[in-house]
Protein backbone atom coordinates (compact mmCIF):
# COMPACT_ATOMS: atom_id res chain seq x y z
CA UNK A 1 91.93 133.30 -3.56
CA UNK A 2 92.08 132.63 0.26
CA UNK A 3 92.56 128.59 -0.38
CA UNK A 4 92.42 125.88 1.93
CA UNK A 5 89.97 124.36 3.86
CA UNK A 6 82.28 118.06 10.64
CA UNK A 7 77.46 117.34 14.76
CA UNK A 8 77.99 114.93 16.16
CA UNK A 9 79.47 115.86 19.98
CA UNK A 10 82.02 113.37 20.29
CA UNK A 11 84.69 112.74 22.70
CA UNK A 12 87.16 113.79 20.36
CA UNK A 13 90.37 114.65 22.44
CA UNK A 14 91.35 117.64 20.87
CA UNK A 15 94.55 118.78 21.99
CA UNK A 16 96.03 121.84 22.62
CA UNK A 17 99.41 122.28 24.54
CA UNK A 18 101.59 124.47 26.00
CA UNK A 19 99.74 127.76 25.97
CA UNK A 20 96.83 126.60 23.71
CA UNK A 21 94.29 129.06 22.98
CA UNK A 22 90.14 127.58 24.45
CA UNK A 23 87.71 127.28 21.69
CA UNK A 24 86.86 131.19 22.72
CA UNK A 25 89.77 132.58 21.52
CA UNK A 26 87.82 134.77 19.57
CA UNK A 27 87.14 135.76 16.30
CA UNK A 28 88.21 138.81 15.90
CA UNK A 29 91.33 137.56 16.93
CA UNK A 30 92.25 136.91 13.49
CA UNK A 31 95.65 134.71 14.27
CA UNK A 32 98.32 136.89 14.80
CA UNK A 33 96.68 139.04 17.73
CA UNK A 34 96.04 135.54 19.71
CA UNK A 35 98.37 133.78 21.61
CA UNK A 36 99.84 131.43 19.49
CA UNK A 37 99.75 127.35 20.11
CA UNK A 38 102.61 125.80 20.10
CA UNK A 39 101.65 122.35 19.10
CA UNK A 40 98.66 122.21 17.18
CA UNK A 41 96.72 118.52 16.47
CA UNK A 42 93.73 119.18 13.94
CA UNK A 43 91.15 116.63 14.01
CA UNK A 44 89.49 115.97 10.28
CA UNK A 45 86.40 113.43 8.87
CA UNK A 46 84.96 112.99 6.17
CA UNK A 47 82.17 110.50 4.69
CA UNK A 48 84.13 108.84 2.26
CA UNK A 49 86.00 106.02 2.60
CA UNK A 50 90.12 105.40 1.97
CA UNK A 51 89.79 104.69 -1.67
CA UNK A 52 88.42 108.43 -2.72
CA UNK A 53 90.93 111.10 -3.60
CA UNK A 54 88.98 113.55 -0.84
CA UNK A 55 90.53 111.41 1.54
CA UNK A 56 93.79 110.72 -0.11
CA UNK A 57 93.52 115.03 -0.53
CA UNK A 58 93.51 114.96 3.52
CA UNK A 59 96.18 112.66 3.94
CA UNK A 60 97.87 115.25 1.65
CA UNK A 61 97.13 117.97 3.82
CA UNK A 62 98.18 116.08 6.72
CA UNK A 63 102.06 115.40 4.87
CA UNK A 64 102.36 119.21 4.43
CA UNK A 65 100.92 120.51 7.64
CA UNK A 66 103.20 117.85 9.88
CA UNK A 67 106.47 118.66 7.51
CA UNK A 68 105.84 122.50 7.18
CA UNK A 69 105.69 122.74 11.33
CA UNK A 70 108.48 120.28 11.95
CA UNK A 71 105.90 118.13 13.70
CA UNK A 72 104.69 120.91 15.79
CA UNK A 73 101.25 120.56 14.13
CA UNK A 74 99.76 117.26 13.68
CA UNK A 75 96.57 116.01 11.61
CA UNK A 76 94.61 112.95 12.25
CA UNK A 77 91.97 111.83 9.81
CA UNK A 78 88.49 109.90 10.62
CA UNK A 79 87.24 108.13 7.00
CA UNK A 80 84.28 106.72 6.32
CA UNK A 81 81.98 108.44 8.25
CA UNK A 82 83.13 106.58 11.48
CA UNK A 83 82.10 110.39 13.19
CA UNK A 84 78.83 110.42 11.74
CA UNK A 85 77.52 111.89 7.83
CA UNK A 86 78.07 115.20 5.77
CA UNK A 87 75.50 116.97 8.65
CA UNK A 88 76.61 115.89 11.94
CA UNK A 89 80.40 116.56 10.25
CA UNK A 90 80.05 119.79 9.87
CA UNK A 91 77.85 120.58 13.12
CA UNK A 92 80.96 119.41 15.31
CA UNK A 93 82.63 121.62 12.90
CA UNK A 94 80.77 124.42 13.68
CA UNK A 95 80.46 123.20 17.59
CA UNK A 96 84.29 122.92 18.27
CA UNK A 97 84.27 118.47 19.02
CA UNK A 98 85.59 118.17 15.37
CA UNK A 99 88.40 120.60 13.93
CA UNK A 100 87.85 120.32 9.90
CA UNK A 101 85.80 118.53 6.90
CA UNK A 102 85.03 118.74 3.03
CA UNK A 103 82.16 117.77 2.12
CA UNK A 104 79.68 119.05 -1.13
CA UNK A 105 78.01 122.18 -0.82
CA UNK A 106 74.68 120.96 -0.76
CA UNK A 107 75.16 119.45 2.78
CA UNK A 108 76.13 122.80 3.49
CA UNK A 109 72.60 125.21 2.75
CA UNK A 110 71.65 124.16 6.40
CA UNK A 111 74.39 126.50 7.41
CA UNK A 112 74.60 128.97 4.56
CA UNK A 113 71.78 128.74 2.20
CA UNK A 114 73.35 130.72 -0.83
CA UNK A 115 75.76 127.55 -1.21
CA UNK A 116 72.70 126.08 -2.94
CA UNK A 117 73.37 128.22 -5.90
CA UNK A 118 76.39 125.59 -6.69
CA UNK A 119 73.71 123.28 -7.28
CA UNK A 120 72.45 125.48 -10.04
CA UNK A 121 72.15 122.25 -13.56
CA UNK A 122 74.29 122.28 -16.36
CA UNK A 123 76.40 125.30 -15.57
CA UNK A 124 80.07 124.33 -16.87
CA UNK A 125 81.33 123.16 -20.29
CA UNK A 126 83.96 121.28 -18.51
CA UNK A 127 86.17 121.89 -15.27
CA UNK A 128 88.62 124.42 -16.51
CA UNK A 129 85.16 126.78 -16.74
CA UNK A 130 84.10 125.88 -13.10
CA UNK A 131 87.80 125.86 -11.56
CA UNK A 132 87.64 129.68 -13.00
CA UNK A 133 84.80 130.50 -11.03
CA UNK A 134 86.22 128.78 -7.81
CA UNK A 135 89.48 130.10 -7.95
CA UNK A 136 88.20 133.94 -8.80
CA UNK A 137 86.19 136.25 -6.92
CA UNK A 138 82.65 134.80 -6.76
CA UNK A 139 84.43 131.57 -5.19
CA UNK A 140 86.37 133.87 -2.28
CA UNK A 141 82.47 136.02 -1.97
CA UNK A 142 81.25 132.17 -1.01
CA UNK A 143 83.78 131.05 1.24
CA UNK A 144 83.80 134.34 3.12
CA UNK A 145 80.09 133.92 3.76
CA UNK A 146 80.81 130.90 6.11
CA UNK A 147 82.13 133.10 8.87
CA UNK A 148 78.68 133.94 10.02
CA UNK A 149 77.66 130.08 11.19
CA UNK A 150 81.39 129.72 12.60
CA UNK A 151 83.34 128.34 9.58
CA UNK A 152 86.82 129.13 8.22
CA UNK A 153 85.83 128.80 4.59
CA UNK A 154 89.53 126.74 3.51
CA UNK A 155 89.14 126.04 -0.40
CA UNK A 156 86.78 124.25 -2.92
CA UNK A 157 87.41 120.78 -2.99
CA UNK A 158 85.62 118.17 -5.84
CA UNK A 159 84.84 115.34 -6.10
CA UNK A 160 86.41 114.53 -9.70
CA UNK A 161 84.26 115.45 -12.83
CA UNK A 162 80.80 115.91 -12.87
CA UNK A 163 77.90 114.09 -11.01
CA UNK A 164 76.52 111.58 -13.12
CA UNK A 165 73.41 109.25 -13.09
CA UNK A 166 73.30 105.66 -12.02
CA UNK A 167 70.70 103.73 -12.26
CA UNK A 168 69.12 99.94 -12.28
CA UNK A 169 68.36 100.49 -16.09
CA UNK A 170 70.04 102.69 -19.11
CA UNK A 171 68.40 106.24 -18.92
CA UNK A 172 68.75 108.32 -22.21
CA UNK A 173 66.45 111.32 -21.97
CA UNK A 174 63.85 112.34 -19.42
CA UNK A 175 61.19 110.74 -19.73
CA UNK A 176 63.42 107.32 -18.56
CA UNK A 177 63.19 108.77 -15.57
CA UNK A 178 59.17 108.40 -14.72
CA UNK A 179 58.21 105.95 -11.80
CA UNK A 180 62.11 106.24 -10.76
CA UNK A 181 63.03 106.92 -7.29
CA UNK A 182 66.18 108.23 -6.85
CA UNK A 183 69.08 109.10 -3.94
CA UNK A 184 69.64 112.82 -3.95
CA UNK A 185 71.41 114.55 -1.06
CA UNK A 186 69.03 116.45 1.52
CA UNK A 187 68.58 119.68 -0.27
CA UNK A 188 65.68 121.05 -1.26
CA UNK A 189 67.61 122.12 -5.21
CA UNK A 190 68.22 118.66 -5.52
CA UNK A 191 65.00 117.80 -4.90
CA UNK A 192 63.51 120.19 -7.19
CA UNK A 193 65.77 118.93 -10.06
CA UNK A 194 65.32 115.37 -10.19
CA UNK A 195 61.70 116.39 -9.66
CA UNK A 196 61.86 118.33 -12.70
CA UNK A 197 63.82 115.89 -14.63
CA UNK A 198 60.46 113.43 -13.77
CA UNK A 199 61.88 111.22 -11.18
CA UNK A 200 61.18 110.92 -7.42
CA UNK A 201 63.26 112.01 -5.52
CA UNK A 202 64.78 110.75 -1.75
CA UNK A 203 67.00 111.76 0.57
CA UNK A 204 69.15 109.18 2.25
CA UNK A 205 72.52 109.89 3.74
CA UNK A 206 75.61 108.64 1.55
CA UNK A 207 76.89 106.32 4.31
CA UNK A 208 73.20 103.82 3.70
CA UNK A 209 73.13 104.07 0.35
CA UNK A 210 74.51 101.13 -0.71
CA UNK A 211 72.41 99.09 0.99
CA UNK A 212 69.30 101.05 0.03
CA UNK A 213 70.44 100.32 -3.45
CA UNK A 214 71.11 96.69 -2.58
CA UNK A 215 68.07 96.05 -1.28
CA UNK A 216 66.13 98.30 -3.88
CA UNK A 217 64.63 100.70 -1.58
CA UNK A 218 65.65 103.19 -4.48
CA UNK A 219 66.71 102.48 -8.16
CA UNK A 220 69.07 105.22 -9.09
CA UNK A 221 71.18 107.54 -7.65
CA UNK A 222 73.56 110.43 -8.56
CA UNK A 223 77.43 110.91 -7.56
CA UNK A 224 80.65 111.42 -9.57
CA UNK A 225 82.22 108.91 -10.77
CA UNK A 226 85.11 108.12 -8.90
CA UNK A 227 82.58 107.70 -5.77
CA UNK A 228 80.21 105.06 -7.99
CA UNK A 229 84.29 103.41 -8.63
CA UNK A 230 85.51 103.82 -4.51
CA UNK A 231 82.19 103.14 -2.98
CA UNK A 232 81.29 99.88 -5.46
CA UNK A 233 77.77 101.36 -5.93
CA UNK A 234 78.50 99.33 -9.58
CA UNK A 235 77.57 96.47 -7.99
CA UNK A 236 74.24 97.38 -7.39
CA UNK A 237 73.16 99.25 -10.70
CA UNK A 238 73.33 97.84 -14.39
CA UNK A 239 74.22 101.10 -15.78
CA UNK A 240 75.65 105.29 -15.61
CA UNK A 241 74.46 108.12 -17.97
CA UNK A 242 76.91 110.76 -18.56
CA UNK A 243 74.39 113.21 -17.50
CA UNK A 244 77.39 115.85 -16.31
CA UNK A 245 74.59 117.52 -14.85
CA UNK A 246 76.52 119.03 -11.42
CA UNK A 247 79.77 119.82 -11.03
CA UNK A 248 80.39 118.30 -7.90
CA UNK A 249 81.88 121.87 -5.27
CA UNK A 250 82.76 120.30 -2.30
CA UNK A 251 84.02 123.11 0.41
CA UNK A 252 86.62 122.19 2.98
CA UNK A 253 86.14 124.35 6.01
CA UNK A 254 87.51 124.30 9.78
CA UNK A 255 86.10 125.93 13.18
CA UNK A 256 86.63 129.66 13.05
CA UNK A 257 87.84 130.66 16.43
CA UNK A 258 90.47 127.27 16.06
CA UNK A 259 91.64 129.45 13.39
CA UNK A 260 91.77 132.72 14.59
CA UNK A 261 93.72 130.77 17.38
CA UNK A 262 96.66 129.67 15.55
CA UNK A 263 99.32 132.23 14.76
CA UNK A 264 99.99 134.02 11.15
CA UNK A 265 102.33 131.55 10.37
CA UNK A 266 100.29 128.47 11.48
CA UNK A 267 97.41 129.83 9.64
CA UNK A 268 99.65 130.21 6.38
CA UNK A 269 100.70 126.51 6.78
CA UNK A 270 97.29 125.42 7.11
CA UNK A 271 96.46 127.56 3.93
CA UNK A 272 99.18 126.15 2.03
CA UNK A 273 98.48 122.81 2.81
CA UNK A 274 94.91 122.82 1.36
CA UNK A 275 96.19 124.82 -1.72
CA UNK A 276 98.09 121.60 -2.15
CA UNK A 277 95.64 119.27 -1.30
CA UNK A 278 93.01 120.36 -3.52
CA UNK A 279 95.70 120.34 -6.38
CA UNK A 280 96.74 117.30 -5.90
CA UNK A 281 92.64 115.88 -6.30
CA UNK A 282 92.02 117.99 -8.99
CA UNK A 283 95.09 116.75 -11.10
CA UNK A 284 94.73 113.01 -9.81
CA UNK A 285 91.42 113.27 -10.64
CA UNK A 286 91.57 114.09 -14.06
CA UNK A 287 94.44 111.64 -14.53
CA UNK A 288 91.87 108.76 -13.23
CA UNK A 289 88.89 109.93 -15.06
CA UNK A 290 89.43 106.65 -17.61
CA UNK A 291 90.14 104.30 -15.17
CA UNK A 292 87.09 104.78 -13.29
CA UNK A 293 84.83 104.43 -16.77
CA UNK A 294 86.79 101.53 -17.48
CA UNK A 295 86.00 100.07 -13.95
CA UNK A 296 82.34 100.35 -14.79
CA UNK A 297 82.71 98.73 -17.93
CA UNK A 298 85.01 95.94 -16.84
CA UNK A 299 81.83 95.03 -14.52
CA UNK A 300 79.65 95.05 -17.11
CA UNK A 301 78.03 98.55 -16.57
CA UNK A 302 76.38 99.97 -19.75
CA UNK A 303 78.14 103.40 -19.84
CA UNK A 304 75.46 105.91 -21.93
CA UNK A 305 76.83 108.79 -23.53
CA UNK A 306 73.82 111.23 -23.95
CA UNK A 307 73.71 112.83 -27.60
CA UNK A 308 73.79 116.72 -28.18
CA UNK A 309 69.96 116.47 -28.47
CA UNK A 310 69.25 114.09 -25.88
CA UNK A 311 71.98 116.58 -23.20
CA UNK A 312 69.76 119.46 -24.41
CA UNK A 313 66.00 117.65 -23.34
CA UNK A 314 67.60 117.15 -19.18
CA UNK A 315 69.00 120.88 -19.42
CA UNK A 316 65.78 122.63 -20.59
CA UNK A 317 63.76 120.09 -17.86
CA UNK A 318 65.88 121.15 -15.47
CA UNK A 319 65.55 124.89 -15.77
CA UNK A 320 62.05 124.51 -14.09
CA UNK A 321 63.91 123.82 -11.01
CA UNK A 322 65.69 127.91 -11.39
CA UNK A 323 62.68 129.06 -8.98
CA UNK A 324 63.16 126.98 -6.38
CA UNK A 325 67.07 128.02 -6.77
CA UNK A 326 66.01 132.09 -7.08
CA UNK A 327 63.90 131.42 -3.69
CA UNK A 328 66.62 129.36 -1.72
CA UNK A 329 69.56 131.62 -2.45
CA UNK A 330 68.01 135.31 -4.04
CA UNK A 331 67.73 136.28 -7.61
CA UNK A 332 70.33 138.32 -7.49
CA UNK A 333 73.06 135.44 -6.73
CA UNK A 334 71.47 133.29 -9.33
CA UNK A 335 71.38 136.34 -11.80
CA UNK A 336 75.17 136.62 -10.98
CA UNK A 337 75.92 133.13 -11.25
CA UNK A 338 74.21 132.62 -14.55
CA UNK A 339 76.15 135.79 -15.85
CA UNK A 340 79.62 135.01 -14.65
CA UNK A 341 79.37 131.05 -16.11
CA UNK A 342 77.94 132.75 -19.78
């Protein structure tokens, strides 16, 4: 697979010296018919903050790009959503002010609505199954479809595990969910999943909710756990259901014609780099998977473990949401999907 990898309209600096290629330097350039740039400095941000391994995967990326070069090409990385959330990310992305992100593919159907078939419930056993489906040929299909909004599809990032479900009180099946109002990610699948599951739903961006969880403007909300762990969101529920529900795709993508504008061999440092990078978080992540449940328990978190029977009640809820998937993203991609994750 083609590995590797945010609008706000910043006054980012982004440099380009000594024969550096302007933001036109065209698509169908495709790197090694464009005059090559010398030095390189690629600009990345992301929503999450220090702690998470998608920004400790960056800082990765970073290491190799700056060695690979021999300092040629540098990488400098905005955390915590200092540029703005998963949205305006990827808009100055897309507009040029902002070189590369990650972020989950749900924050991405604005741009390419078939991403929303990654939000498709209960598709993977485990992550083996889902890392198969990234790293084959219905993972390459996806990335490829960014080039139309202006994307260089990089790699599939994640965000450790599965997404799970905190909330202010222990939830074992669905019907724990009634009168709940819960975070979800502005996507309309989301939205139809936790409405099928009996909850109500609300979009708030990631960098609020905290607060909004704080301050009780919503009881629940769902995230893997490593980002419950690095963003303390423990503090402000009483308890996480194993719900494994998503497996969390995040996408790391950069602007297209930057791309096209670096030569072959800048481009295969780039790719190499995020090969590495998302290695590194998938192998770190499984290594940490304990230590983040025993974070939660150390601060008193009731940690439910759903039985066979109870797992089965949210998967056959959730299927009522497949409709609103078939109509976001076609049939025929679900169809596939559904066939390729049997």
């Amino acid at each position: 697979m083609k590995k590797a990898g945010i609008g706000i309209c910043l006054m980012l600096a982004i440099i380009f010296v000594l024969g550096a290629c302007g933001g036109s330097a065209a698509r169908e350039g495709q790197g090694s018919n464009v005059a090559p740039q010398e030095k390189v400095h690629i600009t990345v941000g992301h929503a999450g903050s220090e702690a998470t391994l998608m920004h400790r995967a960056w800082e990765v990326f970073k290491k190799e790009v700056e060695e690979a070069s021999g300092g040629k090409m540098t990488v400098e990385i905005y955390a915590n959503g200092q540029l703005g959330g998963d949205q305006q990310l990827q808009e100055a992305v897309q507009n040029g002010d902002l070189i590369a992100t990650a972020c989950n593919t749900a924050a991405l159907t604005g741009f390419e609505p078939k991403l929303g078939v990654f939000a498709t419930p209960f598709l993977f056993a485990d992550n083996q199954a889902a890392y198969e489906l990234l790293d084959g040929e219905f993972g390459d299909k996806m990335l490829n479809l960014m080039e139309e909004s202006g994307f260089k599809g990089l790699g599939f990032y994640e965000s450790v595990h599965f997404r799970v479900l905190s909330a202010n009180k222990p939830v074992h099946t669905p019907d724990d969910l009634k009168g709940v109002k819960i975070r979800v990610m502005q996507n309309p699948i989301h939205i139809a999943i936790w409405e099928a599951l009996g909850a109500g739903p609300t979009s708030i961006p990631f960098s609020e909710l905290y607060t909004a969880l704080q301050q009780k403007t919503v009881d629940a909300q769902e995230n893997p756990l490593e980002l419950i762990v690095a963003q303390r969101f423990y503090e402000v529920q009483q308890a996480v259901t194993l719900t494994n529900h998503l497996f969390s795709v995040g996408m790391a993508t950069m602007n297209l014609d930057f791309y096209n504008s670096l030569s072959a061999e800048q481009q295969k440092i780039v790719d190499d780099a995020i090969e590495k990078a998302v290695a590194f978080q998938r192998e770190a992540g499984a290594a940490e998977y304990k230590d983040y449940l025993k974070t939660l328990q150390d601060a008193g978190i009731e940690v439910v473990t759903l039985t066979p029977q109870e797992l089965e009640l949210f998967r056959e809820k959730a299927k009522a949401a497949y409709p609103v998937i078939a109509k976001e993203v076609g049939q025929d991609l679900l169809d596939e999907l559904l066939a390729a994750t049997k």
